[in-house]
Protein backbone atom coordinates (compact mmCIF):
# COMPACT_ATOMS: atom_id res chain seq x y z
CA UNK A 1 -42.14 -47.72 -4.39
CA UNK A 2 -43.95 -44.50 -4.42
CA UNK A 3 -46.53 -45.71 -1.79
CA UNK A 4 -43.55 -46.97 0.16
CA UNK A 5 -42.19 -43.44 0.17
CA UNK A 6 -45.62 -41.88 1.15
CA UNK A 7 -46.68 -44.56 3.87
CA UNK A 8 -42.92 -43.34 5.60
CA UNK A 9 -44.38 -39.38 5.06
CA UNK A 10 -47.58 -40.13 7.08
CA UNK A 11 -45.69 -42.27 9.76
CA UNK A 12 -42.68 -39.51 10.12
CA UNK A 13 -46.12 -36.77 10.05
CA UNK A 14 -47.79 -38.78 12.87
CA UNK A 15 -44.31 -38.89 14.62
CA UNK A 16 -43.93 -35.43 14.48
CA UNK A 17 -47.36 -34.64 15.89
CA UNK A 18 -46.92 -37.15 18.65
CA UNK A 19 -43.92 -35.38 19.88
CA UNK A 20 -45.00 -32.14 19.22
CA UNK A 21 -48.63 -32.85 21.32
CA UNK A 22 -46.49 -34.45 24.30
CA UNK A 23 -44.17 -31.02 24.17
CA UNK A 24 -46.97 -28.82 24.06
CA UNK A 25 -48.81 -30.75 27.21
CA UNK A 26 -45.72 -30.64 28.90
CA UNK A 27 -45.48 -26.72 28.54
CA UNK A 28 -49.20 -25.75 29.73
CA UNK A 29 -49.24 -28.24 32.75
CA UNK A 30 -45.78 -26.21 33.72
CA UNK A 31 -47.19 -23.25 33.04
CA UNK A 32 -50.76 -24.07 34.54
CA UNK A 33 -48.32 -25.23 37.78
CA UNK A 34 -46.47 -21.83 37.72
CA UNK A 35 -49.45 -19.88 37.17
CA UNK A 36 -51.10 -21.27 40.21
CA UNK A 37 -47.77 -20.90 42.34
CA UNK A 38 -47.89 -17.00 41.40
CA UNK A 39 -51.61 -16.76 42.61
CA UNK A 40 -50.95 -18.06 45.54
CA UNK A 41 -48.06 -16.78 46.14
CA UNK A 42 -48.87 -13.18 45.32
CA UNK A 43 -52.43 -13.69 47.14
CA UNK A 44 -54.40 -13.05 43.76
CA UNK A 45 -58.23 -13.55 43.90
CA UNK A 46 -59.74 -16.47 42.82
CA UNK A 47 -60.97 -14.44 39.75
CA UNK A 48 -57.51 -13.55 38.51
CA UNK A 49 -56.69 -17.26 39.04
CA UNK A 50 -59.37 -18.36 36.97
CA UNK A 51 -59.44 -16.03 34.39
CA UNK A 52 -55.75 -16.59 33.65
CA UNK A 53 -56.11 -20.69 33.80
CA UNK A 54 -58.95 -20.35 31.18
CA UNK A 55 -56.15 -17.87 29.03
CA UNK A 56 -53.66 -20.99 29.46
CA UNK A 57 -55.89 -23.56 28.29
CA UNK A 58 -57.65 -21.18 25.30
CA UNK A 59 -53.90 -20.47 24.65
CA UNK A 60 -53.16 -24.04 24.08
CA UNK A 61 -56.38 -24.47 21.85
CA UNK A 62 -55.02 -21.78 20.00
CA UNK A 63 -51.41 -22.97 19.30
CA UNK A 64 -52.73 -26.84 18.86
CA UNK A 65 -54.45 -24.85 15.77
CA UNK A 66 -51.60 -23.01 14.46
CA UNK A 67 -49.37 -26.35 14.75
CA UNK A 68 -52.21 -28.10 12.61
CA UNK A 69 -53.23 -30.45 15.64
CA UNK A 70 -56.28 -31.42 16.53
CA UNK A 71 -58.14 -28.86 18.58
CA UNK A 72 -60.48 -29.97 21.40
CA UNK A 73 -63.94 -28.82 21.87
CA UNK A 74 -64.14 -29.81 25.92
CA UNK A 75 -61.11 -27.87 26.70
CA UNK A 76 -62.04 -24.44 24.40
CA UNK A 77 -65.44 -24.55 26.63
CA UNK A 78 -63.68 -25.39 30.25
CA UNK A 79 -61.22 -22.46 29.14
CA UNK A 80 -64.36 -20.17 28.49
CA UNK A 81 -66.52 -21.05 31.28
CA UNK A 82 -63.30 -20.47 33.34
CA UNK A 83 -62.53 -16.90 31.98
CA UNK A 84 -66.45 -15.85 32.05
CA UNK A 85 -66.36 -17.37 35.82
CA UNK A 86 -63.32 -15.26 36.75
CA UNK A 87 -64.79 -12.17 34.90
CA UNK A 88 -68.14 -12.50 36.67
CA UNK A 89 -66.93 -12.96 40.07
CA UNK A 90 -64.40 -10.00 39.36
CA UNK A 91 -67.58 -7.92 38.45
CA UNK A 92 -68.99 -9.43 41.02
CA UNK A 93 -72.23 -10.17 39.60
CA UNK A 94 -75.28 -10.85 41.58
CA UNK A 95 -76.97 -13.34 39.27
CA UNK A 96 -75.43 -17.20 39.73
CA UNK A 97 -73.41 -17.80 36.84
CA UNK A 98 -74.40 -21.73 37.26
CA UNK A 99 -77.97 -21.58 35.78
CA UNK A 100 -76.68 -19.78 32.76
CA UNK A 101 -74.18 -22.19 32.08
CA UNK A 102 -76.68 -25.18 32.78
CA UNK A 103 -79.05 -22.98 29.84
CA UNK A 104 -76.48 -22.78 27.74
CA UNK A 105 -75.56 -26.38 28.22
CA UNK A 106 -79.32 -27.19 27.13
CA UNK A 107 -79.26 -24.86 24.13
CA UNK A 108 -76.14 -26.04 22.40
CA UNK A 109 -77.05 -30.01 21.89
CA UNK A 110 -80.35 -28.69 20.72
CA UNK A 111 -78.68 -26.75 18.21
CA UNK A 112 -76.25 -29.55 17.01
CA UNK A 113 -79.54 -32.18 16.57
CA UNK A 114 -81.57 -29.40 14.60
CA UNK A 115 -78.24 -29.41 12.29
CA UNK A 116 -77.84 -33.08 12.30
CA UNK A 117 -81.82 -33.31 11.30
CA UNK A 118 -81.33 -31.04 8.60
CA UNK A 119 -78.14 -32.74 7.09
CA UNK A 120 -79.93 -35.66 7.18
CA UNK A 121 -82.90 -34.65 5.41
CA UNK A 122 -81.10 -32.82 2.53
CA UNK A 123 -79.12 -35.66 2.27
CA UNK A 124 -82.67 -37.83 1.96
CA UNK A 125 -83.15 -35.21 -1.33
CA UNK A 126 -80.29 -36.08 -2.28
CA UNK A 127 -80.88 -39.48 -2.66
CA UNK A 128 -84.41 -39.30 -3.78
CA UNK A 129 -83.34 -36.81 -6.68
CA UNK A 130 -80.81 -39.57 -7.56
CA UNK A 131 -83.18 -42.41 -8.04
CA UNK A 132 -81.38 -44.21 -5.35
């Protein structure tokens, strides 16, 4: 009885999110839509207009968090590379933004297999201190 109870708390949970995720999509593609409509229409630069696209979608990152959903790791660095785009042609910048973000791109992976390695090989002590 008591699993019965808590399998219907994890489907009405699941629910919840499901309808919360759709609502929250629904709310940044109209504001992403009104956003753009404003730039336009109020001839912004194309650095205001990215710079406040990357706030809508770090925004959404952000609330996704506070709601308890699951965050997403493309998004968070499309809203970044959209704000430090806007901000560096606002500055206007004379070094291309592109092969920094292509070093960058090189640099992170590098740093997630070092960790990986390193997991892996304490996790080899582990075992080895175990007897297994």
């Amino acid at each position: 009885m008591s699993e019965e109870i808590i399998k219907n708390g994890q489907n009405e949970s699941k629910s919840r999110k499901k309808k919360l995720n759709q609502k929250l999509d629904g709310m940044i593609w109209g504001l992403f839509f009104i956003w753009v409509g404003i730039v336009f229409l109020l001839d912004f630069s194309w650095s205001i207009g990215l710079i406040g696209i990357g706030i809508i979608i770090l925004g959404e990152q952000v609330v996704r968090g506070h709601f308890k959903l699951k965050t997403q790791g493309f998004w968070i660095t499309v809203g970044l590379l959209l704000v430090a785009g806007g901000f560096w042609r606002l500055c206007d910048v004379e070094i291309s933004l592109f092969p920094i973000v292509l070093i960058v791109i090189g640099v992170v992976p590098e740093k997630k297999i070092k960790r990986i390695k390193a997991s892996n090989q304490n996790l080899q002590e582990m075992l080895v201190m175990n007897g297994t």
